[in-house]
Structure formats: structure tokens, C-alpha cells
PDB file of N, CA and C in Angstrom:
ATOM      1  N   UNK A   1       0.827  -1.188   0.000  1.00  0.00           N
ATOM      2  CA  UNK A   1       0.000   0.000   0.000  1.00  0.00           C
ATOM      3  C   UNK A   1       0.873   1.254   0.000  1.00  0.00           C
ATOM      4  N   UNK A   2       1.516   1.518   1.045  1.00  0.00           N
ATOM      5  CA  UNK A   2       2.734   2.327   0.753  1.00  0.00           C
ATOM      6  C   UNK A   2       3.580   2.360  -0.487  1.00  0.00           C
ATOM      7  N   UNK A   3       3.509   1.420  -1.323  1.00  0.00           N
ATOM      8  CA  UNK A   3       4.165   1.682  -2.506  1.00  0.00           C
ATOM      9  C   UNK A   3       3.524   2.290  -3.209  1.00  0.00           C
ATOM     10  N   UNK A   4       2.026   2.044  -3.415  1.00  0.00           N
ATOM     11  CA  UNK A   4       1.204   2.460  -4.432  1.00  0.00           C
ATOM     12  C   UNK A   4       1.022   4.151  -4.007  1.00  0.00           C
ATOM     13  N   UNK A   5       1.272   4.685  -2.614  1.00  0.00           N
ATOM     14  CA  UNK A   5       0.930   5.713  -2.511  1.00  0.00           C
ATOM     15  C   UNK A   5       2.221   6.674  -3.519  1.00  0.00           C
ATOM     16  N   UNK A   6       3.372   5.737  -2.938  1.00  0.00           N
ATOM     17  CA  UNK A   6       5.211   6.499  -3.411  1.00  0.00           C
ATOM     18  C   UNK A   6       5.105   6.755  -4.597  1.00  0.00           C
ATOM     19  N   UNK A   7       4.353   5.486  -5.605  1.00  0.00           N
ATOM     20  CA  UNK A   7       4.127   6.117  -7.216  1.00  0.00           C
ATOM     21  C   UNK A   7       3.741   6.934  -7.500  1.00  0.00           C
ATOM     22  N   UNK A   8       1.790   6.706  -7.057  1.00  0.00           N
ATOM     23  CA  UNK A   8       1.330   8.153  -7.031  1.00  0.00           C
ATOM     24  C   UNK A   8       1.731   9.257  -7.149  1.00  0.00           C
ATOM     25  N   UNK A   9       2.534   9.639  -5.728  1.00  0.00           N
ATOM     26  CA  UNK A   9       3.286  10.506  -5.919  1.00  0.00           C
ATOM     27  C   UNK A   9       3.809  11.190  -6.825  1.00  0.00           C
ATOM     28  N   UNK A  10       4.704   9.912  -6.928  1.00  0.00           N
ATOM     29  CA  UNK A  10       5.899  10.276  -7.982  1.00  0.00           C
ATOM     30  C   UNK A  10       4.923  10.721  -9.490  1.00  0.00           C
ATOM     31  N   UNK A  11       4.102  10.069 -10.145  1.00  0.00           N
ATOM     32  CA  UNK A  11       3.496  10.359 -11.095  1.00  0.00           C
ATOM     33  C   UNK A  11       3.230  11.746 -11.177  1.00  0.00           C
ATOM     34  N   UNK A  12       2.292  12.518  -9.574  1.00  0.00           N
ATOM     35  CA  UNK A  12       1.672  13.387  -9.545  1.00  0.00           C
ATOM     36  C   UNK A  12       2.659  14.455  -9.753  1.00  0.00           C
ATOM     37  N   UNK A  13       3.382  14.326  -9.422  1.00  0.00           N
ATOM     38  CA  UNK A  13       4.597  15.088  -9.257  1.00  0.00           C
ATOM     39  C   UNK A  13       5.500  15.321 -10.462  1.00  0.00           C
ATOM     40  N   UNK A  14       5.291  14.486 -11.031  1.00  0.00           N
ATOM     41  CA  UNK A  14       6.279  14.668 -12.796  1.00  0.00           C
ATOM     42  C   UNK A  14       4.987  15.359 -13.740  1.00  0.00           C
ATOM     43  N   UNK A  15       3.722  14.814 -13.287  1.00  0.00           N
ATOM     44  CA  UNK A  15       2.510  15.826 -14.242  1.00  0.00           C
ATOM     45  C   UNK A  15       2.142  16.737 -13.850  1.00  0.00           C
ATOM     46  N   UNK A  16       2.151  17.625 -12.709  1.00  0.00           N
ATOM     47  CA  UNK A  16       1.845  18.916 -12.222  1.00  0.00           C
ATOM     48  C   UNK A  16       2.946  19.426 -12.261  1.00  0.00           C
ATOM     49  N   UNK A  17       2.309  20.729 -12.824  1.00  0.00           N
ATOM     50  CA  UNK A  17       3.097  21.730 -13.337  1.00  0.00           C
ATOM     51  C   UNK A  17       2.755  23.070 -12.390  1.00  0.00           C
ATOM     52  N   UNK A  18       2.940  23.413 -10.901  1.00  0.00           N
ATOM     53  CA  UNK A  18       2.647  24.456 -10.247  1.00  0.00           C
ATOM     54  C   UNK A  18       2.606  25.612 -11.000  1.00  0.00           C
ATOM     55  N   UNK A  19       1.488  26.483 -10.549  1.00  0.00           N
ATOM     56  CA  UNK A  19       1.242  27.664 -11.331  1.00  0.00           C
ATOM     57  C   UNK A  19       0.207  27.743 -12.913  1.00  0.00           C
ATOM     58  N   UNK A  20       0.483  26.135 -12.783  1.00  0.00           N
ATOM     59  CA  UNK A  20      -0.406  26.489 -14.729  1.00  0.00           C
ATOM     60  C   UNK A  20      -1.804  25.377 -14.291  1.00  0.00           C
ATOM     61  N   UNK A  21      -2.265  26.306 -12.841  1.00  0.00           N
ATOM     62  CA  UNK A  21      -3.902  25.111 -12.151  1.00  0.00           C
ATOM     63  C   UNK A  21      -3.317  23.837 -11.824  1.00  0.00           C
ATOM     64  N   UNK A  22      -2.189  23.034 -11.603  1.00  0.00           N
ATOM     65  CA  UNK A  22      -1.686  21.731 -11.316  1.00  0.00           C
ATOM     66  C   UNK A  22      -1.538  22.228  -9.274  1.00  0.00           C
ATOM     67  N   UNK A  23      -1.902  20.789  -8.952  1.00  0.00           N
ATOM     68  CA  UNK A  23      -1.767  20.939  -7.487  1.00  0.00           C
ATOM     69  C   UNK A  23      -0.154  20.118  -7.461  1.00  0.00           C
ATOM     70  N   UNK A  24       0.826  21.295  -6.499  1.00  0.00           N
ATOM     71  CA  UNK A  24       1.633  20.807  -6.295  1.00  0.00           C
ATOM     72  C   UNK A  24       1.853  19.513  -5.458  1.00  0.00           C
ATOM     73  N   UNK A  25       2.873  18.514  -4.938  1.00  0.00           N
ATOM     74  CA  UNK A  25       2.956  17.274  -4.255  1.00  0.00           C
ATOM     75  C   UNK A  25       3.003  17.697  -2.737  1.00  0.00           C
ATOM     76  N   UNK A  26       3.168  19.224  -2.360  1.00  0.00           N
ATOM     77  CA  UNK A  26       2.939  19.363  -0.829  1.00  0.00           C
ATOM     78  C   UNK A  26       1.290  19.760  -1.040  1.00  0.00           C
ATOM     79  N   UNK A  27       0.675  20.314  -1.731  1.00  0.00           N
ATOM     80  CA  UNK A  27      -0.860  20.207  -1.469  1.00  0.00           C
ATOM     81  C   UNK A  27      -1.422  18.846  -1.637  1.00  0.00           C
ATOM     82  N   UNK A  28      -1.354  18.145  -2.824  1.00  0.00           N
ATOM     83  CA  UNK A  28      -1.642  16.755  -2.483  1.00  0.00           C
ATOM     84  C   UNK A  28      -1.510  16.067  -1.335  1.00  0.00           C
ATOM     85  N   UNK A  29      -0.504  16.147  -0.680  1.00  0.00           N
ATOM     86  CA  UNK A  29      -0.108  15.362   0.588  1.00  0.00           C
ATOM     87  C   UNK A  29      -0.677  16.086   1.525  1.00  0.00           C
ATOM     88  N   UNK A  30      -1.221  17.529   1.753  1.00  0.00           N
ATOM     89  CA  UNK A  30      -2.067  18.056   2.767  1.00  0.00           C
ATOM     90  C   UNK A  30      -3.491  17.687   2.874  1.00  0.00           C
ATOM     91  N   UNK A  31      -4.076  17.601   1.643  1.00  0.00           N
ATOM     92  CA  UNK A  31      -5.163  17.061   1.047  1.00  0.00           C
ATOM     93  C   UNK A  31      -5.278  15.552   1.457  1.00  0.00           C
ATOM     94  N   UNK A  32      -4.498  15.018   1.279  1.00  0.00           N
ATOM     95  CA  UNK A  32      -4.544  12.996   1.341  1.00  0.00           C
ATOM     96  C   UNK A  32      -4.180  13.036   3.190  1.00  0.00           C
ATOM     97  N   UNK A  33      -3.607  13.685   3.961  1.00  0.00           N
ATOM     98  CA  UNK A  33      -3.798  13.681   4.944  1.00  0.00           C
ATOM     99  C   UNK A  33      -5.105  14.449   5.906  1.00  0.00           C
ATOM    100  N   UNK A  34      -5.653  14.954   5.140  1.00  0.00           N
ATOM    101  CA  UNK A  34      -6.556  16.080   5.313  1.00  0.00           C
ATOM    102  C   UNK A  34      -8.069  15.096   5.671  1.00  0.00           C
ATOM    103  N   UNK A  35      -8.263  14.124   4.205  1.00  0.00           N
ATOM    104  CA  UNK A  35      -8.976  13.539   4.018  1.00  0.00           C
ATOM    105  C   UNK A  35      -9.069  12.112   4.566  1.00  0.00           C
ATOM    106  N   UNK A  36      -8.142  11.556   5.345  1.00  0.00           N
ATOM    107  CA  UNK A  36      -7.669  10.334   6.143  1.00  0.00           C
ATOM    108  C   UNK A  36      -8.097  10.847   7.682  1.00  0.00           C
ATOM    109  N   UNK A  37      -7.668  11.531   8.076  1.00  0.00           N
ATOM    110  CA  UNK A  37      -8.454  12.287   9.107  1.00  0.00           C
ATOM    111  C   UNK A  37     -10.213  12.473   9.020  1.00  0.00           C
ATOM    112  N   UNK A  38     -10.661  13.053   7.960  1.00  0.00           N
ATOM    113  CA  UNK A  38     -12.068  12.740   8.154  1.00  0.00           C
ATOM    114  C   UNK A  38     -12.773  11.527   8.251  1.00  0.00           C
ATOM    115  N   UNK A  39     -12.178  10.515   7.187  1.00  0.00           N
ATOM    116  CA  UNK A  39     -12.638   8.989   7.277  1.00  0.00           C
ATOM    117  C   UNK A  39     -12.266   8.420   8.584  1.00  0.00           C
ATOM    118  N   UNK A  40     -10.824   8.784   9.189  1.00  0.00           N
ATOM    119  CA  UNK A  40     -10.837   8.169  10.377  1.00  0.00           C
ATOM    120  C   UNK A  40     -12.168   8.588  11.660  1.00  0.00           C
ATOM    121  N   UNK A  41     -12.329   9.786  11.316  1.00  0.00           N
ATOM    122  CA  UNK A  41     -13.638  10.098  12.283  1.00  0.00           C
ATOM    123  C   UNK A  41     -14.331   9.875  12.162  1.00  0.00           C
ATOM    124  N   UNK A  42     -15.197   9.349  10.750  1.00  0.00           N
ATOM    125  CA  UNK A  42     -16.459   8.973  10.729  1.00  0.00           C
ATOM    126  C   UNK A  42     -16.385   6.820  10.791  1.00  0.00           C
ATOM    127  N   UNK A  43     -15.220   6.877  10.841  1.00  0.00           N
ATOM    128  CA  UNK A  43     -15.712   5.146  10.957  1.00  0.00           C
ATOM    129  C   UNK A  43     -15.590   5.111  12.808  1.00  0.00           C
ATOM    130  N   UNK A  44     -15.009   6.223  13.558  1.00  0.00           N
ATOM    131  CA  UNK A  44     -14.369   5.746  15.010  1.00  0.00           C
ATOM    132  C   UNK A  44     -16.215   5.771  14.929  1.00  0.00           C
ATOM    133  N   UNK A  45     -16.954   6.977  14.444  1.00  0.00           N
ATOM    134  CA  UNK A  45     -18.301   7.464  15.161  1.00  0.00           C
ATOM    135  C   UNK A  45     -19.199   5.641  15.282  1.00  0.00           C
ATOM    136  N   UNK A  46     -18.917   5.294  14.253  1.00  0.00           N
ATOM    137  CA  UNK A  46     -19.735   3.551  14.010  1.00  0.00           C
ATOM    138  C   UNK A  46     -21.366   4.407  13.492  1.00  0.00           C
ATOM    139  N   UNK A  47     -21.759   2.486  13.812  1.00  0.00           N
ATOM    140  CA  UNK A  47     -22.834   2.967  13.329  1.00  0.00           C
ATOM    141  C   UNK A  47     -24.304   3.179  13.873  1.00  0.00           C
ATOM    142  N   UNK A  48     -24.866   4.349  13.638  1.00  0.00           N
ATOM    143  CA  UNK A  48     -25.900   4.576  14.251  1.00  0.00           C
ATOM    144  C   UNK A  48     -26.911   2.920  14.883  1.00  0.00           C
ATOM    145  N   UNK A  49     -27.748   3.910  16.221  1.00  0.00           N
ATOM    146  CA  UNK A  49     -28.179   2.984  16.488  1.00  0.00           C
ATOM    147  C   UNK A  49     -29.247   2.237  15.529  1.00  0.00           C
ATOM    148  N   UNK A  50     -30.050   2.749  14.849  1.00  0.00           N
ATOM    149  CA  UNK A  50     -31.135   2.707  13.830  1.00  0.00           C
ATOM    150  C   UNK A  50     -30.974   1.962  12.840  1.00  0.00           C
ATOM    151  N   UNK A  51     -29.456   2.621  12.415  1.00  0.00           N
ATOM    152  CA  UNK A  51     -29.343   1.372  11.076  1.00  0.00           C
ATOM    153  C   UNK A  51     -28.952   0.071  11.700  1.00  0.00           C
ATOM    154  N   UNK A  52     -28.411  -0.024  13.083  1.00  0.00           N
ATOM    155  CA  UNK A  52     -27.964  -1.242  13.409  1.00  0.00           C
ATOM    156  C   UNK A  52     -29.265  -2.519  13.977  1.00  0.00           C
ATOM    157  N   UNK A  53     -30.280  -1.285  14.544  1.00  0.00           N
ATOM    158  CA  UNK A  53     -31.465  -2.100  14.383  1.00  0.00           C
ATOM    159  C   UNK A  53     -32.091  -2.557  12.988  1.00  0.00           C
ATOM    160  N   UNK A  54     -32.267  -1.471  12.345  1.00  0.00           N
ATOM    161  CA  UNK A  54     -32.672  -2.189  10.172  1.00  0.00           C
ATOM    162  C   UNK A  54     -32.079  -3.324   9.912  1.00  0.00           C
ATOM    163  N   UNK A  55     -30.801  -3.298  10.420  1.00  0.00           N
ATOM    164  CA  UNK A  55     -29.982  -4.174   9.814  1.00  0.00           C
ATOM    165  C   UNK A  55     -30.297  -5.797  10.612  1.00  0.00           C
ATOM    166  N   UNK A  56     -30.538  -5.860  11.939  1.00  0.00           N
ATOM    167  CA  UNK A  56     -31.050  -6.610  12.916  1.00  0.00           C
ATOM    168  C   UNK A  56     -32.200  -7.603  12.588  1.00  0.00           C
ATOM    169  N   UNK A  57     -32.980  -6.379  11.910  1.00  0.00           N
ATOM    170  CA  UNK A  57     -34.393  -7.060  11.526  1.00  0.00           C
ATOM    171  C   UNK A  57     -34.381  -7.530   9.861  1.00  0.00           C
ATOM    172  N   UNK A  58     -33.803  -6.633   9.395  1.00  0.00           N
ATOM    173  CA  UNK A  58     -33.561  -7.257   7.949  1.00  0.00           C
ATOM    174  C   UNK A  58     -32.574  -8.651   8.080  1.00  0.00           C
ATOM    175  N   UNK A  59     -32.042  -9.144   8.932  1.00  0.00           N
ATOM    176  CA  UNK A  59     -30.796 -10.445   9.099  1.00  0.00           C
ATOM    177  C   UNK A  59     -31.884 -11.374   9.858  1.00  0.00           C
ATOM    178  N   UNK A  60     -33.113 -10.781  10.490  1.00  0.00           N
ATOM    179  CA  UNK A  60     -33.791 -11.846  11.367  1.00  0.00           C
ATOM    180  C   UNK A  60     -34.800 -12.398  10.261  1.00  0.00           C
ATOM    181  N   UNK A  61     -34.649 -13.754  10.380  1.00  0.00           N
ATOM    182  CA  UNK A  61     -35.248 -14.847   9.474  1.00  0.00           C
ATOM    183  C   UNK A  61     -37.103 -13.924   8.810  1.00  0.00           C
ATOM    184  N   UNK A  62     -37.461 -13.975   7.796  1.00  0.00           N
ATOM    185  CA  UNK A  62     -38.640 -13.004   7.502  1.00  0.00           C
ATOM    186  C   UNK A  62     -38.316 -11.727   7.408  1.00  0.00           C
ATOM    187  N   UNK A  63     -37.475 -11.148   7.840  1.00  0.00           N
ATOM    188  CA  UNK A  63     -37.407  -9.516   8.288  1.00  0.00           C
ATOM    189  C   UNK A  63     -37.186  -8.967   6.891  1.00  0.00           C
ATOM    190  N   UNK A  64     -37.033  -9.462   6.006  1.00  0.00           N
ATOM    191  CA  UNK A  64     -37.194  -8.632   4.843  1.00  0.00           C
ATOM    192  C   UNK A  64     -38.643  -8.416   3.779  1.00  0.00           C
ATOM    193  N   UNK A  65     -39.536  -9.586   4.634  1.00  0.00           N
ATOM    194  CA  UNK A  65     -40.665  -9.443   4.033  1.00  0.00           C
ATOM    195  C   UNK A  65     -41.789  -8.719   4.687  1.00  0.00           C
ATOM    196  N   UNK A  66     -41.243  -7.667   5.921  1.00  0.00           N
ATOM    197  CA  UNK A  66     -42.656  -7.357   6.892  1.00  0.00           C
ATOM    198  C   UNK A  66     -41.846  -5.444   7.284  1.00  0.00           C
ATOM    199  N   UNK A  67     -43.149  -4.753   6.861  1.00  0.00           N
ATOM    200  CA  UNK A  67     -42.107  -3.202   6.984  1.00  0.00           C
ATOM    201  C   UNK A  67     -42.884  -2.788   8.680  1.00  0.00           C
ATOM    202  N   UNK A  68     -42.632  -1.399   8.562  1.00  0.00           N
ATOM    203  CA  UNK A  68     -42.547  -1.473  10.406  1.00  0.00           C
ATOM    204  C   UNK A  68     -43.735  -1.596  10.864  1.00  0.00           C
ATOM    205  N   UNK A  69     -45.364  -1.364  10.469  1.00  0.00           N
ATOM    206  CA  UNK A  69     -46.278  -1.596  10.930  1.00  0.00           C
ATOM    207  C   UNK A  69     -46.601  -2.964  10.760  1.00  0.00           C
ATOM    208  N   UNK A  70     -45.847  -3.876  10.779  1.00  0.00           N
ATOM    209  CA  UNK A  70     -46.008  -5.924  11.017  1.00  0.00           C
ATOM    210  C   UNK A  70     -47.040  -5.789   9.753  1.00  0.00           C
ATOM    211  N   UNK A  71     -47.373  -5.256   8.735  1.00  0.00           N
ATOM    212  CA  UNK A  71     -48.301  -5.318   7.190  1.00  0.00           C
ATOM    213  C   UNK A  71     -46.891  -5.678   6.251  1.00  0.00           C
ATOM    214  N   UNK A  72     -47.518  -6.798   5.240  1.00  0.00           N
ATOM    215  CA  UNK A  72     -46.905  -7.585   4.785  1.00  0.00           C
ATOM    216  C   UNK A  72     -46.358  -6.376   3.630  1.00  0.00           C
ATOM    217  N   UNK A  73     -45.094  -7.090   3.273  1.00  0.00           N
ATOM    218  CA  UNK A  73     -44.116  -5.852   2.521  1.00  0.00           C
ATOM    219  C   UNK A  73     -44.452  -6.289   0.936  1.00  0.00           C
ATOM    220  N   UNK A  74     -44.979  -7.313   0.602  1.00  0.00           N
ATOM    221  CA  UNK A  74     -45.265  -7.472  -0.999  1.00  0.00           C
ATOM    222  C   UNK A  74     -45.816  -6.295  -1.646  1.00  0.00           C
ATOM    223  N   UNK A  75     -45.603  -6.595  -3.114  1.00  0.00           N
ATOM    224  CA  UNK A  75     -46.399  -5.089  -3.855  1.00  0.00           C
ATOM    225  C   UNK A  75     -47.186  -6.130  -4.300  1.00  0.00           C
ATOM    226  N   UNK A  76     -48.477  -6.895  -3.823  1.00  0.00           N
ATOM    227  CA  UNK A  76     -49.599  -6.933  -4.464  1.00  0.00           C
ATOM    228  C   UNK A  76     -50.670  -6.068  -4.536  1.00  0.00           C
ATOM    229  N   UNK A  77     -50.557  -6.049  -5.835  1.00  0.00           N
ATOM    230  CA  UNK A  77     -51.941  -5.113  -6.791  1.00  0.00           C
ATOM    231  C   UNK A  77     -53.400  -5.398  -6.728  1.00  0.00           C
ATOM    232  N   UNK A  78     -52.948  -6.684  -6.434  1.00  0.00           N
ATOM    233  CA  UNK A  78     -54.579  -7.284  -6.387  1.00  0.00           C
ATOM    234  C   UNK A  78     -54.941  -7.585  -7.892  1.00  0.00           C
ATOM    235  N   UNK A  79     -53.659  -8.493  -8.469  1.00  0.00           N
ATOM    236  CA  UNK A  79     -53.901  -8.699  -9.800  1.00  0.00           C
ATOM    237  C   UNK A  79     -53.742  -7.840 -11.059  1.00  0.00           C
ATOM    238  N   UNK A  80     -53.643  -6.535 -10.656  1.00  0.00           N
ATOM    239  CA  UNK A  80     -53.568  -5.573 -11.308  1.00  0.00           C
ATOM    240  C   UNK A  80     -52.153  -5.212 -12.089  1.00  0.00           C
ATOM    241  N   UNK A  81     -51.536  -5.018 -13.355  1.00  0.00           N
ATOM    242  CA  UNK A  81     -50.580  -4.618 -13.676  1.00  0.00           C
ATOM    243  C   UNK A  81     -50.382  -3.398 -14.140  1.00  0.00           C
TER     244      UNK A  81
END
């Protein structure tokens, strides 16, 4: 993984051309650290309680066929197309 970042780099860095709209390799690297920091905060947060219940009932045997008022989740029309 570390290698693939060193190429990167290196690529980004031989095709940006500072000054002509190219982001130089110290903004990239402020940016890629910038943005590792936000993902790290939103996975520490986990996951809400709500979806972890959806997810609870959608994994419990039936739970994908019954929505929250226990009325059956099919789209019957009543024959109708």
C-alpha cells in the first residue's frame, strides 16, 4: 500500500506543473492527509443505532418481508398490472 501511494506521488509530481492550475505534491499530501483524518472520524463514530437495528431485523429470518407496521411488505396489486 505504501508503494502504491510512493508512485502516485511520484506520477503526480512529474505531471503537475505548479502555477499552470496543477496541485503541487505538498498540497496533495495536505489534502490525502486532510482527508484520512475525516474517514478516520467517521468510521471511530460507528454505526448509528437505527441502522444497526434495520440491519437486525432485515438479518432476522422473515425480516425482509414485513415493513414497520407488522403489514406484509409485498407489492400486491390485487392482480392488477
Amino acid at each position: 500500500m505504501e508503494q502504491v501511494m510512493k508512485d502516485l506521488k511520484s506520477q503526480a509530481s512529474k505531471s503537475t506543473t505548479p502555477g499552470k492550475g496543477g496541485l503541487t505534491p505538498e498540497i496533495q499530501s495536505r489534502i490525502g492527509h486532510q482527508l484520512r483524518a475525516m474517514y478516520d472520524d467517521v468510521v471511530r463514530q460507528g454505526v448509528p443505532d437505527r441502522f444497526a437495528e434495520l440491519i437486525k431485523r432485515l438479518d432476522a429470518p422473515g425480516g425482509g418481508s414485513q415493513n414497520e407496521n407488522g403489514a406484509g411488505g409485498s407489492n400486491d396489486n390485487n392482480g392488477r398490472d
